[in-house]
PDB file of N, CA and C in Angstrom:
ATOM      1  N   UNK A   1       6.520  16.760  25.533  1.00  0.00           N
ATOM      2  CA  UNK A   1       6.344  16.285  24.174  1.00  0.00           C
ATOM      3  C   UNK A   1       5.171  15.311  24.086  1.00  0.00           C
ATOM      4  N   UNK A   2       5.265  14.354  24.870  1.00  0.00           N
ATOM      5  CA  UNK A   2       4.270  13.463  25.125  1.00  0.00           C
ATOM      6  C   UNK A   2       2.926  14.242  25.117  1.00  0.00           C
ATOM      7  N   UNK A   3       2.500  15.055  26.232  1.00  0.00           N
ATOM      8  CA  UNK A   3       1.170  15.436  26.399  1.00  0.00           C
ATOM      9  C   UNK A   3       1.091  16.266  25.351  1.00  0.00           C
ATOM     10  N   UNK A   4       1.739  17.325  24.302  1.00  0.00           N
ATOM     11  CA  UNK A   4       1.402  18.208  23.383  1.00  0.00           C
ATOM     12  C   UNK A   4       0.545  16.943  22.760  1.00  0.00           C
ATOM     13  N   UNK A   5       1.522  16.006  21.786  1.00  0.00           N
ATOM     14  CA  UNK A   5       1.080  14.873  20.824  1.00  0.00           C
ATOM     15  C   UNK A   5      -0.324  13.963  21.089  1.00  0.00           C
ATOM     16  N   UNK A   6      -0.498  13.905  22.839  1.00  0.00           N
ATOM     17  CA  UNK A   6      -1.929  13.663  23.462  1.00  0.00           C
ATOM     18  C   UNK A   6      -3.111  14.414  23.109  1.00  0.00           C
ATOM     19  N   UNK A   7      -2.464  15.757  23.566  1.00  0.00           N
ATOM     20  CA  UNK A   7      -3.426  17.203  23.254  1.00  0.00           C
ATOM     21  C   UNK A   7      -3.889  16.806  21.880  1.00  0.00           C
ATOM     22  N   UNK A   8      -3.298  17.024  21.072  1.00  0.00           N
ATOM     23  CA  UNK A   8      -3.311  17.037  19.073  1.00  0.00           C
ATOM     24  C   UNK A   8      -4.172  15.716  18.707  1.00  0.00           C
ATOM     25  N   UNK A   9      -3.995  14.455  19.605  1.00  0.00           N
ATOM     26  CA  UNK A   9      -4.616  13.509  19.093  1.00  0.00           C
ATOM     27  C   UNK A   9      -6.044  13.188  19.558  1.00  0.00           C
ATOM     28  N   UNK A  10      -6.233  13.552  20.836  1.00  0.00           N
ATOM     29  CA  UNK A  10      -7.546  13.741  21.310  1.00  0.00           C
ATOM     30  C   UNK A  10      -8.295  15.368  20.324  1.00  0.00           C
ATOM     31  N   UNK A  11      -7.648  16.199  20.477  1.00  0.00           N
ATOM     32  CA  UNK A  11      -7.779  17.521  19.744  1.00  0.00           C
ATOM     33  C   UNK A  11      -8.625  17.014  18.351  1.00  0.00           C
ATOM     34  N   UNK A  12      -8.306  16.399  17.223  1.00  0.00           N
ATOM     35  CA  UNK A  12      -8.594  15.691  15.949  1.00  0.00           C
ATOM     36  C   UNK A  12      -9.307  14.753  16.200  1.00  0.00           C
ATOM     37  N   UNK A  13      -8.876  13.633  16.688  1.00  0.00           N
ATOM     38  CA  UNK A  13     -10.369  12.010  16.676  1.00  0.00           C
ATOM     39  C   UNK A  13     -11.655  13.407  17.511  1.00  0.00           C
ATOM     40  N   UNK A  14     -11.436  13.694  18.065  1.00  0.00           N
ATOM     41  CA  UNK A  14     -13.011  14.666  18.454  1.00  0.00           C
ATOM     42  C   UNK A  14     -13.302  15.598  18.185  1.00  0.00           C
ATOM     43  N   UNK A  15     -12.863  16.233  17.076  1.00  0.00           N
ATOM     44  CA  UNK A  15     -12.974  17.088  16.064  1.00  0.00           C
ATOM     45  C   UNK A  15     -13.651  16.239  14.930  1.00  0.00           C
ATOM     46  N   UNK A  16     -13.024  15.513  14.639  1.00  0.00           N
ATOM     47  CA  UNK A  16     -13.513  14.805  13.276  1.00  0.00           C
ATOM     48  C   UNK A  16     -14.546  14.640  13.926  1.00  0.00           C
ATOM     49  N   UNK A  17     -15.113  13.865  15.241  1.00  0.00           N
ATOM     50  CA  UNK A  17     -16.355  12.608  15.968  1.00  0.00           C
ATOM     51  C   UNK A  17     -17.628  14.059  15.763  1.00  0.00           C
ATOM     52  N   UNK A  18     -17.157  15.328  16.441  1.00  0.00           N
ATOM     53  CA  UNK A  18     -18.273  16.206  16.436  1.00  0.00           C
ATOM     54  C   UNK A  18     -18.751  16.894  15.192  1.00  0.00           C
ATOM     55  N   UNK A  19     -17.526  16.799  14.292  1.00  0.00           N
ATOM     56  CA  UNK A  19     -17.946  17.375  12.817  1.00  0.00           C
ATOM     57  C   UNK A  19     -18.888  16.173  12.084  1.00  0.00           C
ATOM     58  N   UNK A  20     -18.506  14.996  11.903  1.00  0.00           N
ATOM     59  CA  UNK A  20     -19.492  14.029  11.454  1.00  0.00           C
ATOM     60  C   UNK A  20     -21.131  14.194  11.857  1.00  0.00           C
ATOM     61  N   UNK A  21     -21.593  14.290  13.008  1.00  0.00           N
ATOM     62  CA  UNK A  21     -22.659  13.990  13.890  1.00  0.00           C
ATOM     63  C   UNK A  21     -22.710  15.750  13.720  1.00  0.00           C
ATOM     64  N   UNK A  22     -22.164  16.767  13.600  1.00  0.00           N
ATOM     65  CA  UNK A  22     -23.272  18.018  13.827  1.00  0.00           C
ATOM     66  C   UNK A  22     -23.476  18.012  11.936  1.00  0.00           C
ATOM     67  N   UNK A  23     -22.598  17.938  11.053  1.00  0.00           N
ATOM     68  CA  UNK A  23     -22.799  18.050   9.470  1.00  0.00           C
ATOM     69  C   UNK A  23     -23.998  17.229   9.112  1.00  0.00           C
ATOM     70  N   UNK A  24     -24.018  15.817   9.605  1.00  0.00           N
ATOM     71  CA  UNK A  24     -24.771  15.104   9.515  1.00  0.00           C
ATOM     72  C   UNK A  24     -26.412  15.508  10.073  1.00  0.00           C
ATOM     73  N   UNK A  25     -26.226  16.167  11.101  1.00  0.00           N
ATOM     74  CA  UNK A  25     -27.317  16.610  11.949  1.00  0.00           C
ATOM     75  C   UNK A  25     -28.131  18.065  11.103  1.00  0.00           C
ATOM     76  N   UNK A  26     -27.198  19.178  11.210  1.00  0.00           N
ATOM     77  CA  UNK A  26     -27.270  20.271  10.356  1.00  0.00           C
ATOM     78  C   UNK A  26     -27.568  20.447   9.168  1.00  0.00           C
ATOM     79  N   UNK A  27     -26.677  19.488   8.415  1.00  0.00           N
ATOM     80  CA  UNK A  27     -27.096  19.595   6.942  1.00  0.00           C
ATOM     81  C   UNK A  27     -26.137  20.856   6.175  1.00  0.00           C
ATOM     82  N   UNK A  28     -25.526  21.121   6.838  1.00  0.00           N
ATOM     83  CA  UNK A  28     -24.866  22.363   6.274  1.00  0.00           C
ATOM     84  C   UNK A  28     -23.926  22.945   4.781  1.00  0.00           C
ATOM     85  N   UNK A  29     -24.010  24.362   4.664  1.00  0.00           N
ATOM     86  CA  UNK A  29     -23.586  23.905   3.401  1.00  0.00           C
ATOM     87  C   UNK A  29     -21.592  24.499   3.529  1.00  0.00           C
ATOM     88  N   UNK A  30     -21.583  24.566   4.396  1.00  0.00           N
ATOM     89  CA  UNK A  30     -20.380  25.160   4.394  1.00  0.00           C
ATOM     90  C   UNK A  30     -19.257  24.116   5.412  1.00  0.00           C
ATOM     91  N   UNK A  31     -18.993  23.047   4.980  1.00  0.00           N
ATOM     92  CA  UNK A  31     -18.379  22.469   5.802  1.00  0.00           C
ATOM     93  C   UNK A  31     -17.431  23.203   6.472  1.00  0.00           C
ATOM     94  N   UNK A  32     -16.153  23.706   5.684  1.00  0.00           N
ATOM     95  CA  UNK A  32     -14.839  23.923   5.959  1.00  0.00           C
ATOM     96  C   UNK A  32     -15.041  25.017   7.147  1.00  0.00           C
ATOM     97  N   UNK A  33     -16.027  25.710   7.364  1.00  0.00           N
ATOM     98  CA  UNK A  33     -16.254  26.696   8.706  1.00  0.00           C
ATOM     99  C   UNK A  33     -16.740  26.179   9.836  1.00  0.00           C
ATOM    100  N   UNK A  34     -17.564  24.815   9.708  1.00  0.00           N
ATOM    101  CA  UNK A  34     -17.857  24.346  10.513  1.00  0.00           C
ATOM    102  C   UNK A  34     -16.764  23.193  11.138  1.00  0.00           C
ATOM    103  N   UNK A  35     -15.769  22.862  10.516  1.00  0.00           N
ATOM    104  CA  UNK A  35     -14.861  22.263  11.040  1.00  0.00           C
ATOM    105  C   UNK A  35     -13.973  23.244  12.194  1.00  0.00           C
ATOM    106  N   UNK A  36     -13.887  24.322  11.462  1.00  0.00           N
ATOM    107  CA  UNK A  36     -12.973  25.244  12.244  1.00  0.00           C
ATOM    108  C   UNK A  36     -13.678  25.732  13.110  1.00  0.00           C
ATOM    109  N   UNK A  37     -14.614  25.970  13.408  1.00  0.00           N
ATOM    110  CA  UNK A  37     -15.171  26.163  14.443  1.00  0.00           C
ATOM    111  C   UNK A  37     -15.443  25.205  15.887  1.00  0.00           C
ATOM    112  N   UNK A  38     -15.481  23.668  15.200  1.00  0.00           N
ATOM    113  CA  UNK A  38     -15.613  22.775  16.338  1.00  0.00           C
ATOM    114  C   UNK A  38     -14.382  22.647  16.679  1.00  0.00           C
ATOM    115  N   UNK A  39     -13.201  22.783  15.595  1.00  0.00           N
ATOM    116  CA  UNK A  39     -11.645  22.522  16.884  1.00  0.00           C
ATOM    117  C   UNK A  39     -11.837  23.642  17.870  1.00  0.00           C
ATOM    118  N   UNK A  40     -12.013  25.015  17.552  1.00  0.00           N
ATOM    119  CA  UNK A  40     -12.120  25.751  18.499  1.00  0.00           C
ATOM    120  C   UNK A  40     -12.755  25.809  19.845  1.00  0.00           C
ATOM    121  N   UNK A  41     -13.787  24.592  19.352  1.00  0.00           N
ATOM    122  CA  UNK A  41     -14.954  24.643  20.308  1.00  0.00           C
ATOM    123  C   UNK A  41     -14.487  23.588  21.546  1.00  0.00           C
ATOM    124  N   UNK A  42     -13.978  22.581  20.290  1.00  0.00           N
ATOM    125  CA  UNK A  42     -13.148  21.250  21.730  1.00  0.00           C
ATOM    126  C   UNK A  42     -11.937  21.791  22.168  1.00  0.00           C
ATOM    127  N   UNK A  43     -10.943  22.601  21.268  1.00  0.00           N
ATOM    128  CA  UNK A  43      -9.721  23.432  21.984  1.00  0.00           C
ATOM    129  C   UNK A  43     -10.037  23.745  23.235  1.00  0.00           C
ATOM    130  N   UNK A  44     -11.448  24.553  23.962  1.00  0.00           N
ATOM    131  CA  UNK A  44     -11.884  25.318  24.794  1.00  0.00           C
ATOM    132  C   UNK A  44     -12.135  23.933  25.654  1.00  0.00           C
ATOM    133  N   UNK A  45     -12.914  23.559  25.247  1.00  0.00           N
ATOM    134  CA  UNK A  45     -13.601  22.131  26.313  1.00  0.00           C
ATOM    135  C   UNK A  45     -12.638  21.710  26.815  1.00  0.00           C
ATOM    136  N   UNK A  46     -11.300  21.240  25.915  1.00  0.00           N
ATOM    137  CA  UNK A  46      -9.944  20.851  26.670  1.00  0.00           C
ATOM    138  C   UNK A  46      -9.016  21.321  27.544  1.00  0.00           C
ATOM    139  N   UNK A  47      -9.272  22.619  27.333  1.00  0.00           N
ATOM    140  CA  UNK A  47      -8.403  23.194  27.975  1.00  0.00           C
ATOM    141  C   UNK A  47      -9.368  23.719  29.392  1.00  0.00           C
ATOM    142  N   UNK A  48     -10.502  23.238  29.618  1.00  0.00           N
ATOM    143  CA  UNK A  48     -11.143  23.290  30.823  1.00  0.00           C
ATOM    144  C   UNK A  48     -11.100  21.768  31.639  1.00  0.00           C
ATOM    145  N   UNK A  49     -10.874  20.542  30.950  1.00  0.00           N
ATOM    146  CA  UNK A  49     -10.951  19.142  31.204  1.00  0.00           C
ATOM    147  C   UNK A  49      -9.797  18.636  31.477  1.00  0.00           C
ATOM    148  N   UNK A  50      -8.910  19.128  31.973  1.00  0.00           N
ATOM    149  CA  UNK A  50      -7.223  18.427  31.875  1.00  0.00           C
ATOM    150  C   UNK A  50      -7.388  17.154  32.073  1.00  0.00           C
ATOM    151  N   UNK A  51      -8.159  15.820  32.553  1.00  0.00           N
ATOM    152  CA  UNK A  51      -8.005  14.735  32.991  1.00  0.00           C
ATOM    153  C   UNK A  51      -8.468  14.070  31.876  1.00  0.00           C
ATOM    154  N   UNK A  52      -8.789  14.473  30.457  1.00  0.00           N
ATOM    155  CA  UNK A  52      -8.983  13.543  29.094  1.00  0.00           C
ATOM    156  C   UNK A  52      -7.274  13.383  29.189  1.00  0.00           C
ATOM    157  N   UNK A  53      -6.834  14.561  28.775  1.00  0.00           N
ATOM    158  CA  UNK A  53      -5.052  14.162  28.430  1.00  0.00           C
ATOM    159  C   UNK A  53      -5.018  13.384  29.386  1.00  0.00           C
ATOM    160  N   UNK A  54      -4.714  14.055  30.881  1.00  0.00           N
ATOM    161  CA  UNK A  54      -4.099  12.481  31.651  1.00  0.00           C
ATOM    162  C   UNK A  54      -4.351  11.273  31.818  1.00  0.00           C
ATOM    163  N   UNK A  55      -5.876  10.941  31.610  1.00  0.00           N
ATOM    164  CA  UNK A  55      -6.336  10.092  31.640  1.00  0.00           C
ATOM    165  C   UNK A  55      -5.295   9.026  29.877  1.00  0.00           C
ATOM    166  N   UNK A  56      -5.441   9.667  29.069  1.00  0.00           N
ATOM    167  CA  UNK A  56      -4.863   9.243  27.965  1.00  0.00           C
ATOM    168  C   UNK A  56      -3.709   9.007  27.670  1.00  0.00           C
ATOM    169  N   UNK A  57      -2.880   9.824  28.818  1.00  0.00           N
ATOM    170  CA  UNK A  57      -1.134   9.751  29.075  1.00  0.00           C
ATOM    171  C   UNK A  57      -0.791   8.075  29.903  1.00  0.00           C
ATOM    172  N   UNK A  58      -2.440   8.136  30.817  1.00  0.00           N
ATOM    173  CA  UNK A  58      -1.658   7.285  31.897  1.00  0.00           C
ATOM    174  C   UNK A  58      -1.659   6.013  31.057  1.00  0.00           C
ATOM    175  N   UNK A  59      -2.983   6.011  30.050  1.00  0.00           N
ATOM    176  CA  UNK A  59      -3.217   4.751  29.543  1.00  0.00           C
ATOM    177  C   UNK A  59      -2.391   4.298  28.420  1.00  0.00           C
ATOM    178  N   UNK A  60      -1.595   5.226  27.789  1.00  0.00           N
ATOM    179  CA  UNK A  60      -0.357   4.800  26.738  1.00  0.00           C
ATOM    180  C   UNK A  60       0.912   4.394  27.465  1.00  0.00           C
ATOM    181  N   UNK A  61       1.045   5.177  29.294  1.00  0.00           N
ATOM    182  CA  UNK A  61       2.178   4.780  29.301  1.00  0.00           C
ATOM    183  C   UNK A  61       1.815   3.515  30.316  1.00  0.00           C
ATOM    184  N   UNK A  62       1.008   2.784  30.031  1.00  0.00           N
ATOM    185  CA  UNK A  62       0.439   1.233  30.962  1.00  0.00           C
ATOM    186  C   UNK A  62       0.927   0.435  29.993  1.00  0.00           C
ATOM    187  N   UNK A  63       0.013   0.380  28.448  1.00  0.00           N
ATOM    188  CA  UNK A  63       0.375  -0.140  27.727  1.00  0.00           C
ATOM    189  C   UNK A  63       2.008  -0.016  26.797  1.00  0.00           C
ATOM    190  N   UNK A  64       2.311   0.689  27.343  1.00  0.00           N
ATOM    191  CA  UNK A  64       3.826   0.451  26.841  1.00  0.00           C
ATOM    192  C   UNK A  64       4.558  -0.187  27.976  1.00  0.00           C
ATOM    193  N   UNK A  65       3.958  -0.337  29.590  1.00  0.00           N
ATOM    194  CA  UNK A  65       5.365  -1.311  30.117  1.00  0.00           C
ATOM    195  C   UNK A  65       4.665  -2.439  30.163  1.00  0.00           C
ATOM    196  N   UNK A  66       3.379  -2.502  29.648  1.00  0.00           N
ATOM    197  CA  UNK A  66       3.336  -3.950  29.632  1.00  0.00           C
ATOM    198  C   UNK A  66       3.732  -4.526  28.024  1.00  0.00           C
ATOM    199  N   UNK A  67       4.010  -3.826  27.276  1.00  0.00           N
ATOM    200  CA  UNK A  67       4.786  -4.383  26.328  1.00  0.00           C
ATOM    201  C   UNK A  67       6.435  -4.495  26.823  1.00  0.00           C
ATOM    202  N   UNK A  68       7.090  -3.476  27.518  1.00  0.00           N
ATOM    203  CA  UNK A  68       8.351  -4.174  28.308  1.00  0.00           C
ATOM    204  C   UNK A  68       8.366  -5.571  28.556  1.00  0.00           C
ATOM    205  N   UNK A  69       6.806  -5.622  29.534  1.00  0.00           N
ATOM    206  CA  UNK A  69       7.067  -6.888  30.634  1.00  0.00           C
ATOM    207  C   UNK A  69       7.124  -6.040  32.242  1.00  0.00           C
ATOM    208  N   UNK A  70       6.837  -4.772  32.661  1.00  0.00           N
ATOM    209  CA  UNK A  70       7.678  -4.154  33.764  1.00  0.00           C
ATOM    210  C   UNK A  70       6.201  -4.072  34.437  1.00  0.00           C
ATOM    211  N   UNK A  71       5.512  -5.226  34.403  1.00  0.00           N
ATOM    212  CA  UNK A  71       4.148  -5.395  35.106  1.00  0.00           C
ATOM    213  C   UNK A  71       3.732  -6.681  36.040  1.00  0.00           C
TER     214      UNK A  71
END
């Protein structure tokens, strides 16, 4: 459950980060295709990079035991 909700949230903040900076770059007139095309594009990148998720798993579950105290 954890890593899906990782997947989805890295998936979107870098979706949105590459749609800003290529629309911006491009000029394009068709946003809504070019969005769907860059999730597809980071879908792929991710699913070749497994160590963004873990890297992002390890660092939510640090900051949650040091909100315990279990540090």
């Amino acid at each position: 459950m954890k890593e899906g909700i990782a997947y989805l949230t890295i998936l979107l903040v870098s979706s949105f980060v590459f749609f800003l900076l290529i629309t911006s770059w491009l000029e394009t007139g068709e946003p809504a295709i070019v969005f769907v095309l860059i999730i597809l594009a980071v879908d792929k990148i991710m699913d070749k990079n497994k160590w963004l998720i873990e890297g992002y798993l390890k660092r939510y579950n640090r900051d949650k035991s040091v909100e315990k105290g279990n540090i």
